[in-house]
Protein backbone atom coordinates (compact mmCIF):
# COMPACT_ATOMS: atom_id res chain seq x y z
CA UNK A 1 -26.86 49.99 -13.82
CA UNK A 2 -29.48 49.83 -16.48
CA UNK A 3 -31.13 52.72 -17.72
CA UNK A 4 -34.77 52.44 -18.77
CA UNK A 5 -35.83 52.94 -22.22
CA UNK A 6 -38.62 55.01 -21.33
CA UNK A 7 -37.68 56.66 -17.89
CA UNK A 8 -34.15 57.76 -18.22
CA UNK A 9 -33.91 58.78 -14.42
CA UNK A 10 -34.77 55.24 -13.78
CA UNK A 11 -31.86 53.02 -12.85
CA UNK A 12 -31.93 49.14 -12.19
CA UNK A 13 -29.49 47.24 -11.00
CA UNK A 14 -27.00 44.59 -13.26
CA UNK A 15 -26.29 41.52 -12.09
CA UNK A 16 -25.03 38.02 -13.03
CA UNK A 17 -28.80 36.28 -11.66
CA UNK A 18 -30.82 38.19 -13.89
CA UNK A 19 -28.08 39.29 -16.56
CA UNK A 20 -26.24 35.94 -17.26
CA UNK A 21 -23.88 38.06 -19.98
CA UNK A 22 -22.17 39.58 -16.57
CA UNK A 23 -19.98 36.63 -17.07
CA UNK A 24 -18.72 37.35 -20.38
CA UNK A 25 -16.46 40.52 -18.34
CA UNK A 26 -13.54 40.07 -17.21
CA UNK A 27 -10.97 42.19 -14.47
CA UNK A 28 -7.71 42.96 -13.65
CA UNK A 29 -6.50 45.26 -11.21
CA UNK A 30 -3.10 46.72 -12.18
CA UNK A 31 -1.75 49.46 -9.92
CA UNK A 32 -4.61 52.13 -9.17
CA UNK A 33 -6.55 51.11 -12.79
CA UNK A 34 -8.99 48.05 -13.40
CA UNK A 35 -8.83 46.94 -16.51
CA UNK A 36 -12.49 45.53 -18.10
CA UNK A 37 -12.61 42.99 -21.08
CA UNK A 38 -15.48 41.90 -23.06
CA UNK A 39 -15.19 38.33 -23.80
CA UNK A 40 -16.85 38.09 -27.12
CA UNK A 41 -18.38 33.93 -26.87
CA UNK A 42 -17.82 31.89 -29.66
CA UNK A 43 -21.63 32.09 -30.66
CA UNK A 44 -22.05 35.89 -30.25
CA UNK A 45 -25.10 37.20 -28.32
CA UNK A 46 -24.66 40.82 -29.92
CA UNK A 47 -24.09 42.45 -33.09
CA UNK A 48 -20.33 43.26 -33.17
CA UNK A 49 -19.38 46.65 -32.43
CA UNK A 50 -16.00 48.49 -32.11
CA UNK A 51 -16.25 48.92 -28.04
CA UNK A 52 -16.45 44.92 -27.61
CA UNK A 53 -12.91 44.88 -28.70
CA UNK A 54 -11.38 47.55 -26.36
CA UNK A 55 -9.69 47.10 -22.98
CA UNK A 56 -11.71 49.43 -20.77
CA UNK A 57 -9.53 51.46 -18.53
CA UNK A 58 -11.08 52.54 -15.27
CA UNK A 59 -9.32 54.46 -12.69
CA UNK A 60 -9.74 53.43 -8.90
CA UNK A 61 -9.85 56.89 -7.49
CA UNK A 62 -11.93 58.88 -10.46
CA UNK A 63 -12.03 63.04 -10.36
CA UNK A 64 -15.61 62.90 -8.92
CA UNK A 65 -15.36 66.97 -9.40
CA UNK A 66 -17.72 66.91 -12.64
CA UNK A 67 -19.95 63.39 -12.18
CA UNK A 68 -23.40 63.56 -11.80
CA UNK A 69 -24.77 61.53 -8.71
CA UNK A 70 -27.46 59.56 -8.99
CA UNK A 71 -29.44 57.34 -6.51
CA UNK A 72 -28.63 53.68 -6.08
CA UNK A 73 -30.94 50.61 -4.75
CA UNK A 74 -29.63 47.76 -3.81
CA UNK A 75 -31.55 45.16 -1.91
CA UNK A 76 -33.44 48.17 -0.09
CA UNK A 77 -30.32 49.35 0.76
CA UNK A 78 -29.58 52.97 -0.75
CA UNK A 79 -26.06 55.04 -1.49
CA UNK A 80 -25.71 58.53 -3.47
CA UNK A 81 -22.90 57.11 -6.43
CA UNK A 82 -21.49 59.45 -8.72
CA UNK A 83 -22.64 58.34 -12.74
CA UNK A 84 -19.20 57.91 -14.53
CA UNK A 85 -18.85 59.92 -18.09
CA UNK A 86 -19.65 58.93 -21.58
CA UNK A 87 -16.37 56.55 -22.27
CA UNK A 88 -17.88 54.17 -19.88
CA UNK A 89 -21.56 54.27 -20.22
CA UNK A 90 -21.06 54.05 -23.99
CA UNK A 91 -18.44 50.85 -23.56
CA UNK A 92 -20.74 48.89 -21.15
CA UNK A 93 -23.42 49.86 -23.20
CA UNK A 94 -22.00 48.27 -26.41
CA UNK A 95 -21.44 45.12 -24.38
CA UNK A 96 -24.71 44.75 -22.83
CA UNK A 97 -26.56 45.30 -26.00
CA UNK A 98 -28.83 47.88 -23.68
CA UNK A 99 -28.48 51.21 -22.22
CA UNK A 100 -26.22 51.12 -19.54
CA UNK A 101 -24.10 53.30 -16.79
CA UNK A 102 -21.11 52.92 -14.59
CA UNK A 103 -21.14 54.19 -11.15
CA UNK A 104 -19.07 55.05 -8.49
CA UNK A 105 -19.72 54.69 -4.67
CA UNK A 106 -16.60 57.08 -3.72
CA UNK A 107 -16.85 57.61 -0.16
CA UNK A 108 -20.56 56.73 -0.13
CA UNK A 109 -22.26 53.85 2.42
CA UNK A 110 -24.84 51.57 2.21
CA UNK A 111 -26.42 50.37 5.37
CA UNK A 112 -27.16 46.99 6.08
CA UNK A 113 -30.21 45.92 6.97
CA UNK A 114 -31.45 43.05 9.19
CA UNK A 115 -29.66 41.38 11.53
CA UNK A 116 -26.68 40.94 9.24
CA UNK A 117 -24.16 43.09 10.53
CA UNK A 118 -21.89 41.72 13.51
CA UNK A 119 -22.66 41.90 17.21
CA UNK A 120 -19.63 42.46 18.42
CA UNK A 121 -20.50 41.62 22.46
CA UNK A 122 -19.40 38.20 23.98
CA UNK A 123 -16.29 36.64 24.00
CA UNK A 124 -15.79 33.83 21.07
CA UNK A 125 -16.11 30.50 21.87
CA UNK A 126 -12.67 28.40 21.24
CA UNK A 127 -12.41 25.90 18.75
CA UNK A 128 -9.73 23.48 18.35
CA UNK A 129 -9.52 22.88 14.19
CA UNK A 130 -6.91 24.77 11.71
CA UNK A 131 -7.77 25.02 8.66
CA UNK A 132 -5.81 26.51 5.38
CA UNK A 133 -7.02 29.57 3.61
CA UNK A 134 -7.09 28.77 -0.10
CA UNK A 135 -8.17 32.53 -1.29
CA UNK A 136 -6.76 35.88 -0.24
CA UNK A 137 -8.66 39.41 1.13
CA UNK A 138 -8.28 42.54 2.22
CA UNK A 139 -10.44 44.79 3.23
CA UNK A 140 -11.91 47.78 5.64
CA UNK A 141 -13.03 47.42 8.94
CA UNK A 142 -16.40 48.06 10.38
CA UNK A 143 -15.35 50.89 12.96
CA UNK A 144 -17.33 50.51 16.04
CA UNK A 145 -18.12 54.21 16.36
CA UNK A 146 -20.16 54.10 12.82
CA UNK A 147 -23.32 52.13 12.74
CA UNK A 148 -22.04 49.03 10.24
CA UNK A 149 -21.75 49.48 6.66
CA UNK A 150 -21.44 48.17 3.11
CA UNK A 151 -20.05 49.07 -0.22
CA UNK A 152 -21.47 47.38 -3.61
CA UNK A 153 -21.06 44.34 -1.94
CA UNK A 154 -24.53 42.33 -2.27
CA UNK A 155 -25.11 42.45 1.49
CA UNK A 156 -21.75 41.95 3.21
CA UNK A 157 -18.54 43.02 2.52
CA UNK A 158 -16.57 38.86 2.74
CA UNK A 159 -17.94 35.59 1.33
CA UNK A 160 -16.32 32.39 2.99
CA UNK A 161 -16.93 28.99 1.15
CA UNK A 162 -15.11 25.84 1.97
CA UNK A 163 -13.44 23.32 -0.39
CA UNK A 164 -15.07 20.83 1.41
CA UNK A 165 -18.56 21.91 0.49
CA UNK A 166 -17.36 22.66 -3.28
CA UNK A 167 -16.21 18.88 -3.62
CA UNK A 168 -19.75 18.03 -2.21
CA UNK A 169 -21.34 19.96 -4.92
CA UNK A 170 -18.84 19.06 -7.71
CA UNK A 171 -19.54 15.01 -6.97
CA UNK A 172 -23.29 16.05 -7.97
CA UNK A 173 -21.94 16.65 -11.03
CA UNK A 174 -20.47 13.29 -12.04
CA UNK A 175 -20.61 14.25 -16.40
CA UNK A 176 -20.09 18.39 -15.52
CA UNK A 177 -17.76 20.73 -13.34
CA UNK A 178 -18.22 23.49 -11.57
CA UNK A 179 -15.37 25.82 -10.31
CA UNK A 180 -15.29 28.07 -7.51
CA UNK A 181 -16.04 31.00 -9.14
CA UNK A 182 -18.74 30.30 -9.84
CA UNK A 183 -19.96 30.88 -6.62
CA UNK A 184 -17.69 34.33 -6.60
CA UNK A 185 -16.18 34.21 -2.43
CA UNK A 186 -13.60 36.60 -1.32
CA UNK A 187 -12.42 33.55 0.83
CA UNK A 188 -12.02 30.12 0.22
CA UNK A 189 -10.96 27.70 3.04
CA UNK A 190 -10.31 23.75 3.19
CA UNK A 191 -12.55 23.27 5.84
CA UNK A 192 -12.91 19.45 7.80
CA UNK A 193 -16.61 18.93 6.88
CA UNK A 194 -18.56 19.90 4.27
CA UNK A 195 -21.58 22.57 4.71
CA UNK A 196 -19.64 23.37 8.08
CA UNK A 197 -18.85 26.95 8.01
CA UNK A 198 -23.23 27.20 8.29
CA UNK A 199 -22.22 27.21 11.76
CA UNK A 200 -19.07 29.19 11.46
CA UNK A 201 -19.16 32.47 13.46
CA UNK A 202 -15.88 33.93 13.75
CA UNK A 203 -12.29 33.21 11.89
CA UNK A 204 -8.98 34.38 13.39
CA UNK A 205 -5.39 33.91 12.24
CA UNK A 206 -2.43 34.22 14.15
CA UNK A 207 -4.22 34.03 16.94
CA UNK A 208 -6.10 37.11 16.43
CA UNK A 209 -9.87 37.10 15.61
CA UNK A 210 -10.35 39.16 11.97
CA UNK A 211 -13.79 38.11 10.45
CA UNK A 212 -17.04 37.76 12.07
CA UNK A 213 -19.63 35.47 10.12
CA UNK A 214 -23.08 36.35 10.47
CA UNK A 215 -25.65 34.54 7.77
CA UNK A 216 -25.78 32.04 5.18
CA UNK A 217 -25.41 32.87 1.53
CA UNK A 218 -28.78 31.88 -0.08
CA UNK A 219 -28.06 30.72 -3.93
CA UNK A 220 -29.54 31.85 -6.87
CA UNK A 221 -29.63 31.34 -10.84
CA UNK A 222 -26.60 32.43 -11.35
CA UNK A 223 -24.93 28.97 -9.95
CA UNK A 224 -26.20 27.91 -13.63
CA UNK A 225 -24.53 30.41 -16.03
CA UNK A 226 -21.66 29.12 -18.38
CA UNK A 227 -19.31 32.19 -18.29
CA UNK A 228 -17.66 31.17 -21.34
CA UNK A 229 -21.27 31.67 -23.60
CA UNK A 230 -23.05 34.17 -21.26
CA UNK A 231 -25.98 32.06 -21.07
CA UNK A 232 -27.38 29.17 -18.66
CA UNK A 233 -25.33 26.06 -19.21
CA UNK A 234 -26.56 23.54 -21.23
CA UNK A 235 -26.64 19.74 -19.55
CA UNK A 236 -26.11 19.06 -16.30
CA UNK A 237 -23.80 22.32 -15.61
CA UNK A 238 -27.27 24.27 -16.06
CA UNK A 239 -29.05 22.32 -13.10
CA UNK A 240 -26.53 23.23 -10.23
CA UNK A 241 -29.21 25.27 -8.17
CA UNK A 242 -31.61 22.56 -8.59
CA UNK A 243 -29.34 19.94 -7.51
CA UNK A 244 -28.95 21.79 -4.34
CA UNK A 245 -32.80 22.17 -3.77
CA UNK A 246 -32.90 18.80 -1.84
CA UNK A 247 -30.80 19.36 1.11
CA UNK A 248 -29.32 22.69 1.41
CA UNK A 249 -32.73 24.77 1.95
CA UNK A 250 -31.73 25.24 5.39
CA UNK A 251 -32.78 28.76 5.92
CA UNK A 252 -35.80 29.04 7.65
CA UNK A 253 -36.30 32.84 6.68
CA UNK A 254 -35.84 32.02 2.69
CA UNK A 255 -36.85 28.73 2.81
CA UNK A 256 -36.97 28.00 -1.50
CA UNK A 257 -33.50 29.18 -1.45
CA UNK A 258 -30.53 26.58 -0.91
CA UNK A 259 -27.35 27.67 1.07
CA UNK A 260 -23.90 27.63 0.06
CA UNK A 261 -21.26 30.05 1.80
CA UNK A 262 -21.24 32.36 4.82
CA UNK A 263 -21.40 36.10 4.90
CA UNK A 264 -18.28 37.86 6.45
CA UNK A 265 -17.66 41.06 8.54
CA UNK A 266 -13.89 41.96 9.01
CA UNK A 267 -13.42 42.95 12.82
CA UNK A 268 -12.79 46.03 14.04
CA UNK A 269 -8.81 47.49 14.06
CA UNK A 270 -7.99 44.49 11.21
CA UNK A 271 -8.40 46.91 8.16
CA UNK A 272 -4.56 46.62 7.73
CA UNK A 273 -4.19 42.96 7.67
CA UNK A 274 -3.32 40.68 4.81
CA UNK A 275 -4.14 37.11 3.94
CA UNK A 276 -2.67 34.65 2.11
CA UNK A 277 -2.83 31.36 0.82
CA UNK A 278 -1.81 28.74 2.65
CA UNK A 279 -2.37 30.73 5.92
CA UNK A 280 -3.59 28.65 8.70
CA UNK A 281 -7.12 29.41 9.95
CA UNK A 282 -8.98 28.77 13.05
CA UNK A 283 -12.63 29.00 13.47
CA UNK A 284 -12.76 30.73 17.09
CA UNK A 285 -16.67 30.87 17.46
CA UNK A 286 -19.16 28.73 16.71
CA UNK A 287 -23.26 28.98 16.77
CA UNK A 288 -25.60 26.49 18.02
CA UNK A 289 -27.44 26.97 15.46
CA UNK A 290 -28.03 28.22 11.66
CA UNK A 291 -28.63 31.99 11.49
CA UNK A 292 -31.99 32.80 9.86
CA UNK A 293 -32.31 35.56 6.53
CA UNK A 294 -33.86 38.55 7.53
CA UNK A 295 -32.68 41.28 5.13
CA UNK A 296 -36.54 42.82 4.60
CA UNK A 297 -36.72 41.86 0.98
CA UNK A 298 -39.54 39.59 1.90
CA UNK A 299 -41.58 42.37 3.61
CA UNK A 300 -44.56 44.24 2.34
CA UNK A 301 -44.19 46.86 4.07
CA UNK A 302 -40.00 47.21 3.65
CA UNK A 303 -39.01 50.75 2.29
CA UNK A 304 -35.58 51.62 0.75
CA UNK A 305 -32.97 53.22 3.88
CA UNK A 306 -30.16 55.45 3.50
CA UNK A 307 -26.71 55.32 5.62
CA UNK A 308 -27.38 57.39 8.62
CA UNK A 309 -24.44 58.28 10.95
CA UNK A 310 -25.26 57.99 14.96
């Protein structure tokens, strides 16, 4: 999070659409630490300092005994986090070039707003196609007796692209590339059309239903940064979102936004599953038709909501 020059209580948040140096980090999880590198570009966007050169070590599970907690606002959707110490606001900090903090949800929930969390009424609708997972997830369930949930996540806990749809988007492209990652899914599947999974509504593997898909990923700037400079691409690699403009604004409810990607809900009593690549996957539900954004972003009158158990 960002802390304001003049308003220290005032906390906005950090991400890749807005601040295109979010792709100079990089992760690793090793055992129960992530480890954070700053991935000084060849032309440096900073002054160099001492921190940019140190592996950040970050434990999973901090002491929360002595943090601070602070209020976070994502997307109008709120969580209590607990404002990690010195070492860490000081190294991202250093990186960013501008005040900064690290927090940590802990056992904290944001809701999710709309009509983006599963219904989980009806029985699915069989589909015949197998496709092969080409990513790997685990996760947490939405339990059933809990209104549903999120973490950090932007406003579901899965992404699902498809290959498919990539190659689409890469043949756009004829004197660029584009990977994958750049459009950061937890799940990536081959798919047998492109710009199918729109339509997608539930996965299953094994024969067992695990991940309910409820709406469309609408795309932003950050299809555009170059992760190696921290900046928006130069050439064509800086025009992916506007190469998309022509046929994938098919959201009615954010209709200057193009679509790539489906957001994910992992089904109740599959919090203990694991996926891996080259699984086979079957979509088991389908919708008639595209689902429509209605996180209240877009509303005048939206206020920011706390979790609220029933």
């Amino acid at each position: 999070m960002r802390v304001d020059d003049t308003d220290p209580s005032k906390l906005t948040k950090v991400q890749i659409d807005k601040n295109h140096e979010c792709g100079l980090f990089k992760q690793d999880i090793v055992g129960d630490k992530i480890y954070v590198s700053y991935l000084t570009p060849k032309k440096p966007i900073l002054p160099a300092l001492p921190h940019q050169n140190v592996v950040l070590e970050v434990p999973l599970h901090p002491d929360k005994s002595d943090l601070e907690t602070v209020d976070i606002d994502l997307h109008l959707s709120m969580v209590k986090a607990y404002r990690m110490d010195a070492r860490y606001n000081d190294w991202f900090s250093a990186c960013f070039g501008f005040k900064a903090i690290l927090v940590y949800i802990g056992d904290g929930r944001r809701p999710v707003l709309g009509t983006y969390a599963p219904r989980l009424d009806g029985p699915p609708r069989q589909q015949g196609w197998l496709s092969t997972l080409s990513g790997y997830a685990t996760g947490n369930s939405q339990r059933s007796k809990d209104p549903p949930w999120i973490t950090f996540s932007d406003l579901a806990p899965f992404l699902v692209v498809s290959e498919k749809s990539l190659a689409n988007i890469q043949a756009r492209l004829p004197s660029s590339d584009i990977e994958i990652t750049a459009f950061r899914p937890n799940i990536v599947i081959d798919g047998e059309s492109e710009f199918d999974e729109d339509f997608w509504a539930e996965l299953s593997t094994n024969n067992t239903p695990f991940l309910t898909l409820t709406k469309m990923c609408n795309r932003c700037t950050s299809l555009n940064v170059d992760y190696d400079t921290g900046k928006i691409a130069d050439g064509e690699r800086g025009t992916v979102l506007k190469k998309l403009m022509s046929d994938r604004r098919v959201d009615k409810g954010a209709k200057y936004s193009p679509v790539f990607g489906k957001y994910g809900f992992l089904i109740d009593e599959q919090e203990n599953m694991t996926l891996l690549v080259g699984d086979d996957i079957t979509v088991t539900k389908r919708a008639d038709e595209r689902p429509i954004f209605d996180w209240p972003l877009r509303s005048k009158n939206a206020q920011p909501q706390f979790y609220h158990m029933e």
